[in-house]
N, C-alpha and C. Protein backbone atom coordinates (compact mmCIF):
# COMPACT_ATOMS: atom_id res chain seq x y z
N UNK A 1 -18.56 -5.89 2.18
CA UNK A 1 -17.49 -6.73 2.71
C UNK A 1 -16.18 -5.94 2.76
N UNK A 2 -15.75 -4.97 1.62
CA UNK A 2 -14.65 -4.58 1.38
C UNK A 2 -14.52 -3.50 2.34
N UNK A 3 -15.96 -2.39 3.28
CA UNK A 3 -15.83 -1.64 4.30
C UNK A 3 -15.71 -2.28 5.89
N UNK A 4 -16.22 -3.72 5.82
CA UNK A 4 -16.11 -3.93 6.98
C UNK A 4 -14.28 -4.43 6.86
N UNK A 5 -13.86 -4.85 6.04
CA UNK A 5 -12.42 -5.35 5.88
C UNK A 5 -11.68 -3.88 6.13
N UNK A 6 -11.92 -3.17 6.06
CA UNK A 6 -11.28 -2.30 5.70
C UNK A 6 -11.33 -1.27 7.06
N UNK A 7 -12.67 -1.47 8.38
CA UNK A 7 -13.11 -1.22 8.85
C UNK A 7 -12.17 -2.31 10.37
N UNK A 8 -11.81 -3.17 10.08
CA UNK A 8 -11.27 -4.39 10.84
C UNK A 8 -9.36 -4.22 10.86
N UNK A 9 -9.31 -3.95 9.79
CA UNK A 9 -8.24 -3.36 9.51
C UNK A 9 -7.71 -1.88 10.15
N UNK A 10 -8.60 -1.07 9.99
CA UNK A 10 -8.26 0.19 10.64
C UNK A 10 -7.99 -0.46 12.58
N UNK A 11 -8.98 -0.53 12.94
CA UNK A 11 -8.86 -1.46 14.61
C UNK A 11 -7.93 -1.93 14.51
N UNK A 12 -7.50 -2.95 14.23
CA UNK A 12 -6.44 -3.74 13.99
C UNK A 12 -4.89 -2.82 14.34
N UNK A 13 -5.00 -2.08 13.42
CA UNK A 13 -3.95 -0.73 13.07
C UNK A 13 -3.84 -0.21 14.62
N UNK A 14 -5.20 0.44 15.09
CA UNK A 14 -5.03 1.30 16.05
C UNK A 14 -5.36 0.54 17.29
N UNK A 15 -5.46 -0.49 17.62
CA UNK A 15 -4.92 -1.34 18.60
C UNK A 15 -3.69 -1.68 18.77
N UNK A 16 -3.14 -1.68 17.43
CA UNK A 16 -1.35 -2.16 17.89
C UNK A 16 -0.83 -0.53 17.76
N UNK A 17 -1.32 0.60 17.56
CA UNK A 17 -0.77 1.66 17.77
C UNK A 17 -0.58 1.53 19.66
N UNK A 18 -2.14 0.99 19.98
CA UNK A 18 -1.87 1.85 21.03
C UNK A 18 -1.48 0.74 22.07
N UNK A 19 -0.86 -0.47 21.96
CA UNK A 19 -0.10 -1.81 21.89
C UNK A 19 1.32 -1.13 21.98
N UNK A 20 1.90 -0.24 21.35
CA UNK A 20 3.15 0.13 21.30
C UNK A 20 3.29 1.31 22.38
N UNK A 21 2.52 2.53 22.24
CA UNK A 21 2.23 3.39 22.86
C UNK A 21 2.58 3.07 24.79
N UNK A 22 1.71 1.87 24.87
CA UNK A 22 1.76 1.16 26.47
C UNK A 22 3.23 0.75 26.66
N UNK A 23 3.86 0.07 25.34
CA UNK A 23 5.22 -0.25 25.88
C UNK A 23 6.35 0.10 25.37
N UNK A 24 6.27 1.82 24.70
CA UNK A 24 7.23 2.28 24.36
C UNK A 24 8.03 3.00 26.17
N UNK A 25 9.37 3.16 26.18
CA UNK A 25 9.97 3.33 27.32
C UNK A 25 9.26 4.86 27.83
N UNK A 26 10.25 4.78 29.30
CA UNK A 26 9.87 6.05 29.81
C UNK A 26 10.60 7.31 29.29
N UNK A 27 9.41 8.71 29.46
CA UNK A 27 10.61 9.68 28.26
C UNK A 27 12.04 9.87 29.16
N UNK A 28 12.50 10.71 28.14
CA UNK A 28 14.05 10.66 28.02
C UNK A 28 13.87 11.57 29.43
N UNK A 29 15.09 12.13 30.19
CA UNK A 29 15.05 13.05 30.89
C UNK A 29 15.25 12.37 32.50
N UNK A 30 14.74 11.36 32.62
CA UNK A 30 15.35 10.18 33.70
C UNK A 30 16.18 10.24 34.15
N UNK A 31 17.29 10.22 35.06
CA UNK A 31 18.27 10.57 35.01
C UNK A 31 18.79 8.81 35.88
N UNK A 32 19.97 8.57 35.19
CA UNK A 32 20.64 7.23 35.23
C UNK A 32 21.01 6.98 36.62
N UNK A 33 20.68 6.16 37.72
CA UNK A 33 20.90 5.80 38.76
C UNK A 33 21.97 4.98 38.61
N UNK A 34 23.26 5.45 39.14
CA UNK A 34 24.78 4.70 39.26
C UNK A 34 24.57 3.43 40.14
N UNK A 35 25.33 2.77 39.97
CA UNK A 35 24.82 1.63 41.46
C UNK A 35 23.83 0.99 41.38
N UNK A 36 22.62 0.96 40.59
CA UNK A 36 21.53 0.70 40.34
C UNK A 36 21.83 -1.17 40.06
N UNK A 37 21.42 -1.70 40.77
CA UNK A 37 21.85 -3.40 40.50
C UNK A 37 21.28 -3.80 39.61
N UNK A 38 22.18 -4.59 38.43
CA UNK A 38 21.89 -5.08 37.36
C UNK A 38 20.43 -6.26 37.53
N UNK A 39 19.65 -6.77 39.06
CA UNK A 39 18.99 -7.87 39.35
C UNK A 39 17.69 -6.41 39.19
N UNK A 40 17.66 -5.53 39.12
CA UNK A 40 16.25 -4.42 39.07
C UNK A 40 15.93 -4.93 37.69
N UNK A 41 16.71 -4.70 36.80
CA UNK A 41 16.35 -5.44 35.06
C UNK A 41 15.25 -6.06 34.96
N UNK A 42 14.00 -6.32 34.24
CA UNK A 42 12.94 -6.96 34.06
C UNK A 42 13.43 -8.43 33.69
N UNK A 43 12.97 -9.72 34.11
CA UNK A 43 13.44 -10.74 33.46
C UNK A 43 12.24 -10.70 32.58
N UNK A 44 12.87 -11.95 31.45
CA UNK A 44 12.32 -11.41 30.26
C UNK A 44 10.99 -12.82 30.64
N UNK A 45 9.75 -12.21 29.86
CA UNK A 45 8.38 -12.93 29.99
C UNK A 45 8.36 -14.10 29.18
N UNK A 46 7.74 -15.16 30.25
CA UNK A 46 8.05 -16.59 30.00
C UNK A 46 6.70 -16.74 29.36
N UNK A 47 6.95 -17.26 28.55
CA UNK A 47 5.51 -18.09 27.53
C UNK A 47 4.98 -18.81 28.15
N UNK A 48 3.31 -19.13 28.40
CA UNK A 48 2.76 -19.76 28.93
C UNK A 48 2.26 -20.97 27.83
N UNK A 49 2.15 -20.79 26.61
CA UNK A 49 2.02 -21.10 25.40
C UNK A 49 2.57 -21.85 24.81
N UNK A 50 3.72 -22.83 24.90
CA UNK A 50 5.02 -22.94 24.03
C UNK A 50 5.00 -23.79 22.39
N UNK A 51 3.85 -24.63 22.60
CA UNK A 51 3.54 -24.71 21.39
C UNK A 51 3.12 -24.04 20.19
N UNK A 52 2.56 -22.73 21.20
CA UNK A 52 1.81 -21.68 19.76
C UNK A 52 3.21 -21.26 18.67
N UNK A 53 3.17 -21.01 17.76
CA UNK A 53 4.58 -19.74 17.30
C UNK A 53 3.79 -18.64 16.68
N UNK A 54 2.65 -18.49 16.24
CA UNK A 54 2.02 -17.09 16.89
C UNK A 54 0.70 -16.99 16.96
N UNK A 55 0.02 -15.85 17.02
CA UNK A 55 -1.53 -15.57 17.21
C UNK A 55 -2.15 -14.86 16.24
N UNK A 56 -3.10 -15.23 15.45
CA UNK A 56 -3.54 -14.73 14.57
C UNK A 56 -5.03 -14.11 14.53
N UNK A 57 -4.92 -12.77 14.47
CA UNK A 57 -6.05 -12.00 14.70
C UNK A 57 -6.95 -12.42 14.14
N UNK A 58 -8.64 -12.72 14.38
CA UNK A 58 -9.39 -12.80 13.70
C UNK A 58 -10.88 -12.39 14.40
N UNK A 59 -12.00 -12.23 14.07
CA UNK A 59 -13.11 -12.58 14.43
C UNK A 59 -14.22 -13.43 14.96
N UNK A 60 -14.53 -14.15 15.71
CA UNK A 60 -15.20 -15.10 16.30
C UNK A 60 -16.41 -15.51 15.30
N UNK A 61 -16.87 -16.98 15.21
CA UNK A 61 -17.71 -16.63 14.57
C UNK A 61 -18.72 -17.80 15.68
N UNK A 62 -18.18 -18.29 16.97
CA UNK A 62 -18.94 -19.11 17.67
C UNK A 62 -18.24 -18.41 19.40
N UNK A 63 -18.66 -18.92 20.17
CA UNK A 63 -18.43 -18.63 21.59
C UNK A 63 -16.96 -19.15 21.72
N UNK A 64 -16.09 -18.54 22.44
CA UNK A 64 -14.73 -19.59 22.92
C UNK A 64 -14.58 -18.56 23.96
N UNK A 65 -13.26 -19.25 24.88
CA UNK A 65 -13.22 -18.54 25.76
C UNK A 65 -11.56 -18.09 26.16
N UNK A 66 -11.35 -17.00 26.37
CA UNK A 66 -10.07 -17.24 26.51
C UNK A 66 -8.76 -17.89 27.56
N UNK A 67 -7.69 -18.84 26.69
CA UNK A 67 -7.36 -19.72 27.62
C UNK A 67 -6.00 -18.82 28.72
N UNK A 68 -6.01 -17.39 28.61
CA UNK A 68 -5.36 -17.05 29.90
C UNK A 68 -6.32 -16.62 31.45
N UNK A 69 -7.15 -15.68 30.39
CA UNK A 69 -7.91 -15.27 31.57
C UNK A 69 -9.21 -15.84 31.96
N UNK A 70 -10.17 -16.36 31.20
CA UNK A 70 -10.77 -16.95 31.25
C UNK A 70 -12.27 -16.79 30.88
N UNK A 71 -11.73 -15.34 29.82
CA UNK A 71 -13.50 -14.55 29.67
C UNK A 71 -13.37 -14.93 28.55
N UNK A 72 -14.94 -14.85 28.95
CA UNK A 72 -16.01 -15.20 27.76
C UNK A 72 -15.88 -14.36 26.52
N UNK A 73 -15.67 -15.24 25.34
CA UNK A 73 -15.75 -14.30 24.01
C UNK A 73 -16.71 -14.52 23.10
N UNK A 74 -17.68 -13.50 22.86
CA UNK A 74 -18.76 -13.98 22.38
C UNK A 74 -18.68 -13.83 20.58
N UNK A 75 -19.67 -14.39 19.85
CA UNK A 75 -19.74 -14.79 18.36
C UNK A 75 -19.34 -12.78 18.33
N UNK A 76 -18.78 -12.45 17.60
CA UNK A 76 -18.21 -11.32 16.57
C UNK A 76 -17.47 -10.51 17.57
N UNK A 77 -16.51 -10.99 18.50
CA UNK A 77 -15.73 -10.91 19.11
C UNK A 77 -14.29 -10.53 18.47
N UNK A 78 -13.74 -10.06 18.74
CA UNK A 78 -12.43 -10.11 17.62
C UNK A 78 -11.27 -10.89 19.20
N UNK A 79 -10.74 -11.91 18.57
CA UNK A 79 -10.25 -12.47 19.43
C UNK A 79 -8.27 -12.97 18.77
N UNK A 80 -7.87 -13.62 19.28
CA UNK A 80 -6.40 -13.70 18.54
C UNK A 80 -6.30 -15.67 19.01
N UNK A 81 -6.07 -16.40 17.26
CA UNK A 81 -6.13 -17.97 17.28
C UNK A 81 -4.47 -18.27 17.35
N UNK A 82 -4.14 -19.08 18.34
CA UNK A 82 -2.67 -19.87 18.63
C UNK A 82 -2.42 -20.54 17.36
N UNK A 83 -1.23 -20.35 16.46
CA UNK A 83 -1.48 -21.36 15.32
C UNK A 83 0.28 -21.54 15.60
N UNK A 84 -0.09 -23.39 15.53
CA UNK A 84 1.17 -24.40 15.95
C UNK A 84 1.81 -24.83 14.73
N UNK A 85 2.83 -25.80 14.51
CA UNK A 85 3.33 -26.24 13.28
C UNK A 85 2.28 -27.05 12.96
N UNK A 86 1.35 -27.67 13.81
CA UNK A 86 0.93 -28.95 12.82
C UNK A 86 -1.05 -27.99 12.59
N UNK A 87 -1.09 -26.52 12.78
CA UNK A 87 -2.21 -26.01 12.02
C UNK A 87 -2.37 -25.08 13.28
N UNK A 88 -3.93 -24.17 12.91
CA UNK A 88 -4.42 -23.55 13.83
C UNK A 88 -5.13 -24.93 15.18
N UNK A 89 -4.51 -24.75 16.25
CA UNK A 89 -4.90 -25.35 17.24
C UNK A 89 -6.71 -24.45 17.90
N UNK A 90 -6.52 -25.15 19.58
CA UNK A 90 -7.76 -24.43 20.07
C UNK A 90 -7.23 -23.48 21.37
N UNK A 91 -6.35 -22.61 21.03
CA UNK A 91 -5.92 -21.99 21.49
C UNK A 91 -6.26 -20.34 21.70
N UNK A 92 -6.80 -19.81 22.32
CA UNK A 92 -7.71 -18.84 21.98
C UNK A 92 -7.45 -17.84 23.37
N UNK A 93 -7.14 -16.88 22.41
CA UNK A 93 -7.25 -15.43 23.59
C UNK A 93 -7.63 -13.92 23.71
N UNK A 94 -8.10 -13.54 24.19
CA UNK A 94 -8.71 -11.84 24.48
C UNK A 94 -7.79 -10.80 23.97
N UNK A 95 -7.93 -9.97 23.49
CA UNK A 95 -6.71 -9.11 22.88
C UNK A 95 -6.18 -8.31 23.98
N UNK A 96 -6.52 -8.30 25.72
CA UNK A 96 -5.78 -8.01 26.76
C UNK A 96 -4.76 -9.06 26.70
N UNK A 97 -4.95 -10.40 26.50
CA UNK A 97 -4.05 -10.96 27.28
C UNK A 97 -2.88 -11.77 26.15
N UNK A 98 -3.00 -11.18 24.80
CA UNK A 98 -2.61 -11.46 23.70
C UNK A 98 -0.69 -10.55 23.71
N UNK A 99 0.30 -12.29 23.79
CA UNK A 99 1.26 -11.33 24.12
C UNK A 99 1.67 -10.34 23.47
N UNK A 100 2.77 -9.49 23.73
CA UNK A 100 3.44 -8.29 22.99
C UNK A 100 4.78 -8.64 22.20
């Protein structure tokens, strides 16, 4: 138990390494476009979710499916659970579509 924990944990680790990696900026060396209109700016990403307040990594231990995209997650799936104020809901998503 204590290698697969430990084994779940490492993934865990190097999924959000490479979670950061995707949305650390572009390198330095860019050079600053003057004039550049403040409306290019990314607006910031709207929650589709609003009840969740966050997602909690875990393992599947039955079929669910995920509620952005819509794939199938099968039993030992590692998937991420929506958990609301009033508990873990049935809120369930793919670690693609699991926000940042």
């Amino acid at each position: 138990l204590a290698r697969r924990a430990r084994r779940y944990a490492r993934e865990v680790r190097e999924f959000d390494r490479s979670r950061e990696r995707a949305r650390s900026p572009e390198p330095r060396g860019e050079a600053f476009e003057p004039g550049a209109s403040e409306s290019a700016t990314p607006e910031p990403e709207t929650f589709e979710f609003p009840e969740v307040l966050g997602w909690q990594p875990l393992v599947l231990n039955s079929a669910q499916s995920c509620a952005r995209c819509g794939r199938s997650l099968a039993r030992g799936d590692r998937a991420f659970l929506g958990l609301a104020t009033g508990g873990p809901g049935n809120t369930w998503l793919c670690r693609e579509c699991v926000p940042s």
